[in-house]
C-alpha atoms as a PDB file:
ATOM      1  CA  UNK A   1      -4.669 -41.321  40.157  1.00  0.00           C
ATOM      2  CA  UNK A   2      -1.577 -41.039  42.546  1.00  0.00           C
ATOM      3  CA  UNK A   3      -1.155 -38.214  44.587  1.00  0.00           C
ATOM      4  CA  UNK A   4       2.271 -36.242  43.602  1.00  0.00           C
ATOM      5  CA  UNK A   5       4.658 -35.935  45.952  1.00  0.00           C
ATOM      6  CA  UNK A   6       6.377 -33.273  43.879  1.00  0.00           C
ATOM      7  CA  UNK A   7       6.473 -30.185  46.230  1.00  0.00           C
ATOM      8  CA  UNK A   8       8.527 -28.051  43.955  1.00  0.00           C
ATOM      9  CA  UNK A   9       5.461 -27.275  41.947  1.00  0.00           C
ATOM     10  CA  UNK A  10       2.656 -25.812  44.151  1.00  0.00           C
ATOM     11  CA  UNK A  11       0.496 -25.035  41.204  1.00  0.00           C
ATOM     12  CA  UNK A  12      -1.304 -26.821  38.280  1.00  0.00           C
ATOM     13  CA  UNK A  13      -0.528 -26.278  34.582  1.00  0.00           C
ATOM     14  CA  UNK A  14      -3.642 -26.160  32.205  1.00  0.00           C
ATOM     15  CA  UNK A  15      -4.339 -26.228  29.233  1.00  0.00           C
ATOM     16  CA  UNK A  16      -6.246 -23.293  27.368  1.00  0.00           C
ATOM     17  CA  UNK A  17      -9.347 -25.702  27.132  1.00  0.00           C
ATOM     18  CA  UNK A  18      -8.865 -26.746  30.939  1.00  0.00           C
ATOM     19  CA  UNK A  19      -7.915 -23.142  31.944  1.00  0.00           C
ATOM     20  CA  UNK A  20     -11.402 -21.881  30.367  1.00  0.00           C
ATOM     21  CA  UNK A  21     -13.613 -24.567  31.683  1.00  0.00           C
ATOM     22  CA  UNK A  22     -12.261 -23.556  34.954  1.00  0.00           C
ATOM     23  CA  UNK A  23     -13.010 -20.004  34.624  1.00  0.00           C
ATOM     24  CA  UNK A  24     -16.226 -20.623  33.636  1.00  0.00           C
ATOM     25  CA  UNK A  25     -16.870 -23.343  36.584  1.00  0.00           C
ATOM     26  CA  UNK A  26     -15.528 -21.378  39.135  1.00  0.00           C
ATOM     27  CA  UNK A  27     -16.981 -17.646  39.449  1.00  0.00           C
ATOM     28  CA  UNK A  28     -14.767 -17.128  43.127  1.00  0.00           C
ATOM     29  CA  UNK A  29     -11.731 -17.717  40.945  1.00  0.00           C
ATOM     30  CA  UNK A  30      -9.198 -14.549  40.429  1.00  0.00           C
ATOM     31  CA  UNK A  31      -8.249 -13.910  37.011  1.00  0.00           C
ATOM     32  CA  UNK A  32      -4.586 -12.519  37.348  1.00  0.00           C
ATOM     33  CA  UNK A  33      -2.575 -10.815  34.441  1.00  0.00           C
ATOM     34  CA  UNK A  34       1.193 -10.801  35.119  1.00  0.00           C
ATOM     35  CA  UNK A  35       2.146  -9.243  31.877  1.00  0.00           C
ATOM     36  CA  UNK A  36       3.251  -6.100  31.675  1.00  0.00           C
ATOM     37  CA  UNK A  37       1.386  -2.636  31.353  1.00  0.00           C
ATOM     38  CA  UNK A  38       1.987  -2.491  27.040  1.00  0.00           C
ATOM     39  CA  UNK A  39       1.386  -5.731  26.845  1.00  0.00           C
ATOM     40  CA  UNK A  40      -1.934  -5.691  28.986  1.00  0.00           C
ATOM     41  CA  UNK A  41      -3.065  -2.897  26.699  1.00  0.00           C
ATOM     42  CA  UNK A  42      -2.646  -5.214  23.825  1.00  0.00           C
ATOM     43  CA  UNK A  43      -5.208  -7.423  24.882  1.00  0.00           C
ATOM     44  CA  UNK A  44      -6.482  -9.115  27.774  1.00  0.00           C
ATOM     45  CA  UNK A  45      -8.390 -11.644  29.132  1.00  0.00           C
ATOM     46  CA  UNK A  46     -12.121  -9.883  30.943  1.00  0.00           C
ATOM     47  CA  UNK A  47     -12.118  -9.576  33.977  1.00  0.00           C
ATOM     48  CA  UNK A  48      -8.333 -10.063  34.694  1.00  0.00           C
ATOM     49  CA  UNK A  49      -6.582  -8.134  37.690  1.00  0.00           C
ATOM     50  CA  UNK A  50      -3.343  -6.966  35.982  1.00  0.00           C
ATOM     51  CA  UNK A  51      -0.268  -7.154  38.140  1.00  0.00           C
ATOM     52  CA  UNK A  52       3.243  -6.370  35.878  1.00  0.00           C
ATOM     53  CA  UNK A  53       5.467  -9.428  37.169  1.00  0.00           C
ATOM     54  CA  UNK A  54       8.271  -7.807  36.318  1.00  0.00           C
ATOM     55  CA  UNK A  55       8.090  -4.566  39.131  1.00  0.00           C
ATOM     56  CA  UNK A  56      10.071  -4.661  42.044  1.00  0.00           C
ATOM     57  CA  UNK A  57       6.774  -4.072  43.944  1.00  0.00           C
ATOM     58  CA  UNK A  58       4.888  -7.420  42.257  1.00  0.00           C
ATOM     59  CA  UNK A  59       5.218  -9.824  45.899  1.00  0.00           C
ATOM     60  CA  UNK A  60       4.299  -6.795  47.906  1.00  0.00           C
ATOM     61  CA  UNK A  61       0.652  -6.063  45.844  1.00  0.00           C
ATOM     62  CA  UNK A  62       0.260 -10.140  45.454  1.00  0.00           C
ATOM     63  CA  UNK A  63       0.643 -10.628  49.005  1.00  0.00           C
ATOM     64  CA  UNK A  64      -2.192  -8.033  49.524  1.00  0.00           C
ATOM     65  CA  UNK A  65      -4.570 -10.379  47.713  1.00  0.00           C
ATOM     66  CA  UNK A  66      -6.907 -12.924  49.603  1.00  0.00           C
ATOM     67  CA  UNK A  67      -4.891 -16.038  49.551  1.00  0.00           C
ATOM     68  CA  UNK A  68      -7.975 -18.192  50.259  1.00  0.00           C
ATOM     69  CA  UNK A  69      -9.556 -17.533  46.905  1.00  0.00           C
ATOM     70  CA  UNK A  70      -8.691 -19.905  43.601  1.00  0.00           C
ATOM     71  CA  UNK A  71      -6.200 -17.790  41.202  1.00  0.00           C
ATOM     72  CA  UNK A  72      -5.992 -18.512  37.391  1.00  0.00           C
ATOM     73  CA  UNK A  73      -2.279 -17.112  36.716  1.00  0.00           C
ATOM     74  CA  UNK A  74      -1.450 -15.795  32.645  1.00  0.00           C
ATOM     75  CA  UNK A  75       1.457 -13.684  30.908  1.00  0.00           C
ATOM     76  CA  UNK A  76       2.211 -14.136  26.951  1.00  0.00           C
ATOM     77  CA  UNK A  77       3.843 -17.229  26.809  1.00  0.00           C
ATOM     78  CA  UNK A  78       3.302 -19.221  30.292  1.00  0.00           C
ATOM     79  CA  UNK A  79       6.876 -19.171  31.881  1.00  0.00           C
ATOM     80  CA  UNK A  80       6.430 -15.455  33.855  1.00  0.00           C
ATOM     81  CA  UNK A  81       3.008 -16.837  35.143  1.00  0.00           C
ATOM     82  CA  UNK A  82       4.768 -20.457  36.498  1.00  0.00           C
ATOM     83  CA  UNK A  83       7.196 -17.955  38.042  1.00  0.00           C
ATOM     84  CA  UNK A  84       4.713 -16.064  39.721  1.00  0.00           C
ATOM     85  CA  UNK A  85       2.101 -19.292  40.982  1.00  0.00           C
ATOM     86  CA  UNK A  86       5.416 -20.730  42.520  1.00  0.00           C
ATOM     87  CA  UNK A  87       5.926 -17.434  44.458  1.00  0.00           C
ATOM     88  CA  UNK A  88       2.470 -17.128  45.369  1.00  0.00           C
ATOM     89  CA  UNK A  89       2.617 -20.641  46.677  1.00  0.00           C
ATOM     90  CA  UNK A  90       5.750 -19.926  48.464  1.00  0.00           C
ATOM     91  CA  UNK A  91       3.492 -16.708  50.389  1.00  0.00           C
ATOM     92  CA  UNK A  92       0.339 -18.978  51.376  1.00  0.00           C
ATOM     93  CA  UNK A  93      -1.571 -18.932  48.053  1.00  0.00           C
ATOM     94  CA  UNK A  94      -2.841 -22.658  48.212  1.00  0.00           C
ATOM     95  CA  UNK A  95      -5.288 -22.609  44.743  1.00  0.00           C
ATOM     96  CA  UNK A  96      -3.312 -21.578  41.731  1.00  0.00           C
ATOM     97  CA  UNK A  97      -3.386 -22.235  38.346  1.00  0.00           C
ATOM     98  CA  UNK A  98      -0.818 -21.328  35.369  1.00  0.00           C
ATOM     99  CA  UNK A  99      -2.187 -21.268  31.517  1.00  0.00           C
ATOM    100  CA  UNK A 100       0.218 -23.651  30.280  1.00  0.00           C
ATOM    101  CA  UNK A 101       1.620 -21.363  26.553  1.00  0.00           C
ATOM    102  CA  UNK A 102       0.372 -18.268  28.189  1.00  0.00           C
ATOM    103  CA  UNK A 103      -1.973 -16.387  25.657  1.00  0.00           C
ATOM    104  CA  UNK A 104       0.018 -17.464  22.740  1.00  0.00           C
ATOM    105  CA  UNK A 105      -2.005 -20.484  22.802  1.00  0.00           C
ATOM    106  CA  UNK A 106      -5.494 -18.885  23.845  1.00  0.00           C
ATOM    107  CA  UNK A 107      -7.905 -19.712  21.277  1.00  0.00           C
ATOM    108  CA  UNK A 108     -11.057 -18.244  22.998  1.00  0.00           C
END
């Protein structure tokens, strides 16, 4: 496989089936919930750290996190969480992955 030179995207896009195999592998991985607080309280994934992307405080509290640890990034549909793995990139995060479809397309 060729390495990418694309630095614009500093984070990995899974799939649900990837993104799950990956939790499971990797027990020092952070499970991060962007979403917001009602839709958190809908339903979430176990385990998840819930951090509402859209607060004017959200780089502030994710820059508080230990940026050395592997972060599996999720919001509804999968573009608030690509938002937020390029931002944590952009801060020193250097393990991050984004559930490509968010949880619209968890099946587990």
């Amino acid at each position: 496989m060729i390495p990418s030179t694309d630095t614009k995207q500093a984070y990995r896009n899974l799939t649900p089936s990837e993104f799950n195999e990956l939790l499971a592998e990797r027990p020092d991985a952070v499970l991060l919930d962007i979403r917001t607080p009602a839709e958190v309280l809908a339903g979430a994934l176990v385990d998840a750290i819930a951090i509402d992307f859209m607060t004017p405080d959200f780089t502030q509290k994710v820059a508080q996190l230990d940026k050395t640890k592997p972060y599996l990034v999720y919001c509804r549909s999968g573009n608030r969480s690509g938002q937020a793995c390029q931002l944590m990139s952009e801060l020193g995060f250097a393990e991050l992955y984004n559930l490509s479809g968010g949880l619209m397309n968890w099946p587990y």
